[in-house]
PDB file of N, CA and C in Angstrom:
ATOM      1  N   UNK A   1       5.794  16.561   6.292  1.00  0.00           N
ATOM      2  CA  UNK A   1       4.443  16.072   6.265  1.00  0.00           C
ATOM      3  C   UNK A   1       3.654  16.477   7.509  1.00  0.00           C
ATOM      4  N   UNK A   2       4.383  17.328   8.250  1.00  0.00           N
ATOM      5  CA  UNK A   2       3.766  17.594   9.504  1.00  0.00           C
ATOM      6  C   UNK A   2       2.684  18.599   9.353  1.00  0.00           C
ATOM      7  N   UNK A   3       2.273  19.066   8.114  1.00  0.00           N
ATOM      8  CA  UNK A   3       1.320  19.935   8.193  1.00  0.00           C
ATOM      9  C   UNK A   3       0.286  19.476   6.887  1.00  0.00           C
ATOM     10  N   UNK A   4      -0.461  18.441   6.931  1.00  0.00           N
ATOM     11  CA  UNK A   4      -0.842  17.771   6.117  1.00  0.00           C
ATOM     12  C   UNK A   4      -2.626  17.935   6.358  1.00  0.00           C
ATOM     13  N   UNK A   5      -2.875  18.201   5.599  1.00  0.00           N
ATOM     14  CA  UNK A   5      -4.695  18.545   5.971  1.00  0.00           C
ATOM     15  C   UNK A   5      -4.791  16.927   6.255  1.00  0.00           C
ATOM     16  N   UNK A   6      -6.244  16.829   6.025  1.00  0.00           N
ATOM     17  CA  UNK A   6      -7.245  15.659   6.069  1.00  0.00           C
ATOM     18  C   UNK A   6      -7.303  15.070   5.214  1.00  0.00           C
ATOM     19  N   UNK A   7      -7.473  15.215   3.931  1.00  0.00           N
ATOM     20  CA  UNK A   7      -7.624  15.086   2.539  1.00  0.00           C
ATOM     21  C   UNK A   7      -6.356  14.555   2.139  1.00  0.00           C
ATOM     22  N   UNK A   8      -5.094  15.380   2.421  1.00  0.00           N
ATOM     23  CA  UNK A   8      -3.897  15.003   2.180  1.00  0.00           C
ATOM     24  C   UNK A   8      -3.244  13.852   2.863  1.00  0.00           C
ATOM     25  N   UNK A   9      -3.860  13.331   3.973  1.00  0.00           N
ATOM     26  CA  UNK A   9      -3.507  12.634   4.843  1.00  0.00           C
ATOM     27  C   UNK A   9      -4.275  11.258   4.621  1.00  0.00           C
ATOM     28  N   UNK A  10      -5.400  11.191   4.513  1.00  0.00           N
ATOM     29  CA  UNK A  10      -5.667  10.242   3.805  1.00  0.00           C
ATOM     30  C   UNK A  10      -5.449   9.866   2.568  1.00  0.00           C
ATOM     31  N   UNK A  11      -5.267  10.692   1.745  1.00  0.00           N
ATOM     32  CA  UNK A  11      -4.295  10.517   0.541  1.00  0.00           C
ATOM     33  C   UNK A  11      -3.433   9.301   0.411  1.00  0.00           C
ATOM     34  N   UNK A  12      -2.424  10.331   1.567  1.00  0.00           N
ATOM     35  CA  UNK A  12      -1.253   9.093   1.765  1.00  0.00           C
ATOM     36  C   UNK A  12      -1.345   8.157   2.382  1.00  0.00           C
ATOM     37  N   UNK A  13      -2.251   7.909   3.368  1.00  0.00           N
ATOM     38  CA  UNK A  13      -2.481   6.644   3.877  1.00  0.00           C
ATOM     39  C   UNK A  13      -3.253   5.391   2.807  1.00  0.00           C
ATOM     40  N   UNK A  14      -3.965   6.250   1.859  1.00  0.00           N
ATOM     41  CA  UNK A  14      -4.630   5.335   0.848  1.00  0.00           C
ATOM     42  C   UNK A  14      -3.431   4.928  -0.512  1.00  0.00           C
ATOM     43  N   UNK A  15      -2.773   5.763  -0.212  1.00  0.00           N
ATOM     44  CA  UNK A  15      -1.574   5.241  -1.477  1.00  0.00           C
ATOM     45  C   UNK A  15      -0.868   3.947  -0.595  1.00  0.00           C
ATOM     46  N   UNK A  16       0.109   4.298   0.886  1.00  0.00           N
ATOM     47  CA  UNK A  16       0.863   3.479   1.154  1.00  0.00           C
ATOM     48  C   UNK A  16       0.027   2.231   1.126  1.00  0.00           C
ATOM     49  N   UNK A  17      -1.516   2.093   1.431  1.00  0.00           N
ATOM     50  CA  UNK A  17      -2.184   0.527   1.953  1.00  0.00           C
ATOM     51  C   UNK A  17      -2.442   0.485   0.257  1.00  0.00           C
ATOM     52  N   UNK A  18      -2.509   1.295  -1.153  1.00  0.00           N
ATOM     53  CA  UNK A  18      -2.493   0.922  -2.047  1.00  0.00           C
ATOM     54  C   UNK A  18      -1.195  -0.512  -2.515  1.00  0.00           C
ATOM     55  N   UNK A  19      -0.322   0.259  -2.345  1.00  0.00           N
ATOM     56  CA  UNK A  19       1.303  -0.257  -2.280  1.00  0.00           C
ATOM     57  C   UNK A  19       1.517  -1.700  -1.752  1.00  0.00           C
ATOM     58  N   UNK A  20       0.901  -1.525  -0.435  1.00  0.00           N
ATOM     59  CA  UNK A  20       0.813  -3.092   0.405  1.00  0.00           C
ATOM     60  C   UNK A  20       0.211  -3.926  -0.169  1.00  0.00           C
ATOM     61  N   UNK A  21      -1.191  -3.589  -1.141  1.00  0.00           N
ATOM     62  CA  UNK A  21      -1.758  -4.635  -1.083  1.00  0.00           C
ATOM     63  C   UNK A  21      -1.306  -5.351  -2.620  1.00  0.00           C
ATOM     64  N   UNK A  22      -0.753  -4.389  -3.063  1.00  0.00           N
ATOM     65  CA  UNK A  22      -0.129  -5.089  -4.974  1.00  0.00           C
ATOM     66  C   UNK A  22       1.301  -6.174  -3.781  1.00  0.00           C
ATOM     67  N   UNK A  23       2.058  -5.249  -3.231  1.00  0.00           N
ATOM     68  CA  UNK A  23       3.149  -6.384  -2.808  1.00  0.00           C
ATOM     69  C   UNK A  23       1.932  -7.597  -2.303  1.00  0.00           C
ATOM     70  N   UNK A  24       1.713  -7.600  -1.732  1.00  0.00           N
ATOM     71  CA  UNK A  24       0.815  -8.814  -0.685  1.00  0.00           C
ATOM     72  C   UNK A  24       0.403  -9.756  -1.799  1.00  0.00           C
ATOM     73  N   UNK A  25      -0.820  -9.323  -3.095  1.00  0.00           N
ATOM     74  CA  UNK A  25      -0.674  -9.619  -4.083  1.00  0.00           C
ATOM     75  C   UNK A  25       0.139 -10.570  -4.731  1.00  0.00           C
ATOM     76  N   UNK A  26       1.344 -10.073  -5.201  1.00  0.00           N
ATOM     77  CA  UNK A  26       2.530 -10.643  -5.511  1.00  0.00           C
ATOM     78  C   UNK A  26       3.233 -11.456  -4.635  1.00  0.00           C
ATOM     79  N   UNK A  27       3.241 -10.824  -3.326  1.00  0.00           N
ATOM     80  CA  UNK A  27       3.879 -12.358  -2.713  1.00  0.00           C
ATOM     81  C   UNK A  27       2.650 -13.752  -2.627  1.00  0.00           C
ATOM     82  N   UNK A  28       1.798 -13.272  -2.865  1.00  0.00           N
ATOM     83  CA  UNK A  28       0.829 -14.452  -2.684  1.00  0.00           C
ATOM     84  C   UNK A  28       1.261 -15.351  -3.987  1.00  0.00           C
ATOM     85  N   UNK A  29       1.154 -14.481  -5.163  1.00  0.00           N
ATOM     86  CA  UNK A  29       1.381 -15.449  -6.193  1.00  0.00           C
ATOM     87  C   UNK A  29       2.968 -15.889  -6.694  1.00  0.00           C
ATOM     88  N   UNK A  30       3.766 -15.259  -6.102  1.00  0.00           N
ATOM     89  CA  UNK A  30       5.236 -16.153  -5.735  1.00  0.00           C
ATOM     90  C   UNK A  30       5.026 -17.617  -5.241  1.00  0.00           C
ATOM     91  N   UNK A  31       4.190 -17.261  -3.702  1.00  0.00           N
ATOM     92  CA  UNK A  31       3.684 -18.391  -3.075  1.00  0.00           C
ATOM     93  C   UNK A  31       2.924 -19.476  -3.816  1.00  0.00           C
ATOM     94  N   UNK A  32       2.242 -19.066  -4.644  1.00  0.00           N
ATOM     95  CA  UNK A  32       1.251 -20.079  -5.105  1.00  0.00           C
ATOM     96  C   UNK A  32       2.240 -20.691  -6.282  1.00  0.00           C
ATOM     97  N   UNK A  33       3.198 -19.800  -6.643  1.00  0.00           N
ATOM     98  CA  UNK A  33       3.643 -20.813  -7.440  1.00  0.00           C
ATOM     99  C   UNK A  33       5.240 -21.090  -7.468  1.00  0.00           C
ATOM    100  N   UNK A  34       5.161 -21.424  -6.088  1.00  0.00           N
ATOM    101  CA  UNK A  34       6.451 -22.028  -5.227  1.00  0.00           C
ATOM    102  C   UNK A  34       7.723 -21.464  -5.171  1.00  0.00           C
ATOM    103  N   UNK A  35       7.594 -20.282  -4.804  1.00  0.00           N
ATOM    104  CA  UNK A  35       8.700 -19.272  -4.822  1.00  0.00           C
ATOM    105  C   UNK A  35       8.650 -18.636  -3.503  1.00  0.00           C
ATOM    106  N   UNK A  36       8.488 -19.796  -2.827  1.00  0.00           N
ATOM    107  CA  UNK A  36       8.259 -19.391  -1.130  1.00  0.00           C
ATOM    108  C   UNK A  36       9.288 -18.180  -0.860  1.00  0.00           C
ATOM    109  N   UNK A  37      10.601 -18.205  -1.275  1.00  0.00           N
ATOM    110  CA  UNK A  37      11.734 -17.637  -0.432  1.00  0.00           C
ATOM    111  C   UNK A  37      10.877 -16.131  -0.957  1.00  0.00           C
ATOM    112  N   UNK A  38      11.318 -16.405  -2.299  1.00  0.00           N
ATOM    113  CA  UNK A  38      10.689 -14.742  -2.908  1.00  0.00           C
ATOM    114  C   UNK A  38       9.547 -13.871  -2.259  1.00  0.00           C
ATOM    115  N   UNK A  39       8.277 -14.701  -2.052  1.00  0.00           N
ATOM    116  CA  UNK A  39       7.499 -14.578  -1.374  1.00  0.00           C
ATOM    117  C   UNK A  39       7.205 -13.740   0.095  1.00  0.00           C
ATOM    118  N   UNK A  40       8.732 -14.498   0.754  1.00  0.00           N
ATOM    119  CA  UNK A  40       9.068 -13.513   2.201  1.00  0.00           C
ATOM    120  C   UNK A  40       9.701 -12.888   1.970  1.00  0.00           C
ATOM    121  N   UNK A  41      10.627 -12.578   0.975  1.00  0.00           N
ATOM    122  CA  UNK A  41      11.452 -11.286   0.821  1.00  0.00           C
ATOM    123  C   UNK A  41      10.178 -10.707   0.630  1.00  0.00           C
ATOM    124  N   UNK A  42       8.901 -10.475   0.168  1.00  0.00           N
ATOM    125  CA  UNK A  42       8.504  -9.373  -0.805  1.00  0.00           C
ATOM    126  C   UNK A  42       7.335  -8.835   0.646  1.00  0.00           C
ATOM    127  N   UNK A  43       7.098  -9.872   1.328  1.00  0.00           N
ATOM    128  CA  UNK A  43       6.380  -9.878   2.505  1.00  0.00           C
ATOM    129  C   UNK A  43       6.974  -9.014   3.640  1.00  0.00           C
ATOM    130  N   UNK A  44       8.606  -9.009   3.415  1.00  0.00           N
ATOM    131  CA  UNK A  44       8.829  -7.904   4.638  1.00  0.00           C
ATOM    132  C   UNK A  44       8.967  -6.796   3.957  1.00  0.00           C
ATOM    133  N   UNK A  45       8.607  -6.241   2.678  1.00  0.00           N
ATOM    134  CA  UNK A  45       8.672  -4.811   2.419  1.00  0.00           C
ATOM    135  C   UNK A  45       7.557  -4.310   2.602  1.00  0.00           C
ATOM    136  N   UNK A  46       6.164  -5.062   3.308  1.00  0.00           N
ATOM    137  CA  UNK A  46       5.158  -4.643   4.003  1.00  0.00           C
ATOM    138  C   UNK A  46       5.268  -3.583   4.828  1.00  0.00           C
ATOM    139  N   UNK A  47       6.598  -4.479   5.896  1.00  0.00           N
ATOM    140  CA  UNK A  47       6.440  -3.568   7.243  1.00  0.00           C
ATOM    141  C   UNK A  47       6.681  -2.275   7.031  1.00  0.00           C
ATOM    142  N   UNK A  48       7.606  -1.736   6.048  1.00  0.00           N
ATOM    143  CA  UNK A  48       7.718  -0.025   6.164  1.00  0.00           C
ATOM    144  C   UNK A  48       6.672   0.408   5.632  1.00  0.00           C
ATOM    145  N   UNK A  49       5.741  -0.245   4.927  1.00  0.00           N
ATOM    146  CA  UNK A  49       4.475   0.153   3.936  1.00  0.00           C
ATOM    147  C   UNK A  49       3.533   0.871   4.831  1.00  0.00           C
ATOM    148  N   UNK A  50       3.480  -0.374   6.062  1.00  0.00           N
ATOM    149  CA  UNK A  50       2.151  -0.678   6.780  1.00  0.00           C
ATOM    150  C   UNK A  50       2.041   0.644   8.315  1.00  0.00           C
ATOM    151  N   UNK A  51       3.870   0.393   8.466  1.00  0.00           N
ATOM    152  CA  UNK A  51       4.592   1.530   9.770  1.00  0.00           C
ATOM    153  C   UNK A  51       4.202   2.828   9.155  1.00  0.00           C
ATOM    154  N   UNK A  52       4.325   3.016   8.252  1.00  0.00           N
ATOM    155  CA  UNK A  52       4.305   4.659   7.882  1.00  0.00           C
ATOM    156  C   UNK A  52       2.736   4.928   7.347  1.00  0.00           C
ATOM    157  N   UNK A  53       1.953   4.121   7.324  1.00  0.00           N
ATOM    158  CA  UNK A  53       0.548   4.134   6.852  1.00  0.00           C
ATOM    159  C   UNK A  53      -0.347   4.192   8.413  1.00  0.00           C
ATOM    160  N   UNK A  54       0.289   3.424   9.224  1.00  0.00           N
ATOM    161  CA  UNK A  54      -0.070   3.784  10.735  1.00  0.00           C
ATOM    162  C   UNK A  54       0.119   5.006  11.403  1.00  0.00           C
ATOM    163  N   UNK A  55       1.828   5.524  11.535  1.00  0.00           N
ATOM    164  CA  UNK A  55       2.208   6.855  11.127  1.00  0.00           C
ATOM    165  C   UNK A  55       1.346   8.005  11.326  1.00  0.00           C
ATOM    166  N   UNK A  56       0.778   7.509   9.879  1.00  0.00           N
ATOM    167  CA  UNK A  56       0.169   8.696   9.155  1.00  0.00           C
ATOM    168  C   UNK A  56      -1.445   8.817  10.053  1.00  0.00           C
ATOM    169  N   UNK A  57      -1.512   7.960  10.643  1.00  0.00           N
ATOM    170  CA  UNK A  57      -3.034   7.373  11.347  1.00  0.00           C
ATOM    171  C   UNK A  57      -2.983   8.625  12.582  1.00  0.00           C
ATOM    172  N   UNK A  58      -1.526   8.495  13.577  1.00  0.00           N
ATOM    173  CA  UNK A  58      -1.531   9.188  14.456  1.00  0.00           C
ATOM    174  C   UNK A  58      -1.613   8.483  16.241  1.00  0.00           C
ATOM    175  N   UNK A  59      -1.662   6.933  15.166  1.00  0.00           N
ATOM    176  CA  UNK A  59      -1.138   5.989  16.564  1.00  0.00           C
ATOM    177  C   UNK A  59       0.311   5.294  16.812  1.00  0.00           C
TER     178      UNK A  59
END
């Protein structure tokens, strides 16, 4: 991915924060309907979502 235009690069940064926000989504409504545990399992598959969407930022 090291040679990724502009276009392509936001690409992927708009897919991975796509990705985050259906999980986020879903853990919300685990949460809302009392499936707390589920909820944080689904909440830490953020962090590789969010790391590699930063990544891709260049910070």
């Amino acid at each position: 991915m090291a040679n990724l235009n502009i276009t392509e690069g936001l690409r992927e940064i708009a897919t991975r924060l796509t990705d985050a926000a259906a999980i986020a989504k879903a853990a919300v409504t685990c949460a809302e309907s009392g499936s707390e545990r589920e909820a944080v399992r689904l909440s830490l598959d953020l962090d590789e979502l969010l790391s590699e969407a930063e990544t891709l930022t260049g910070r």
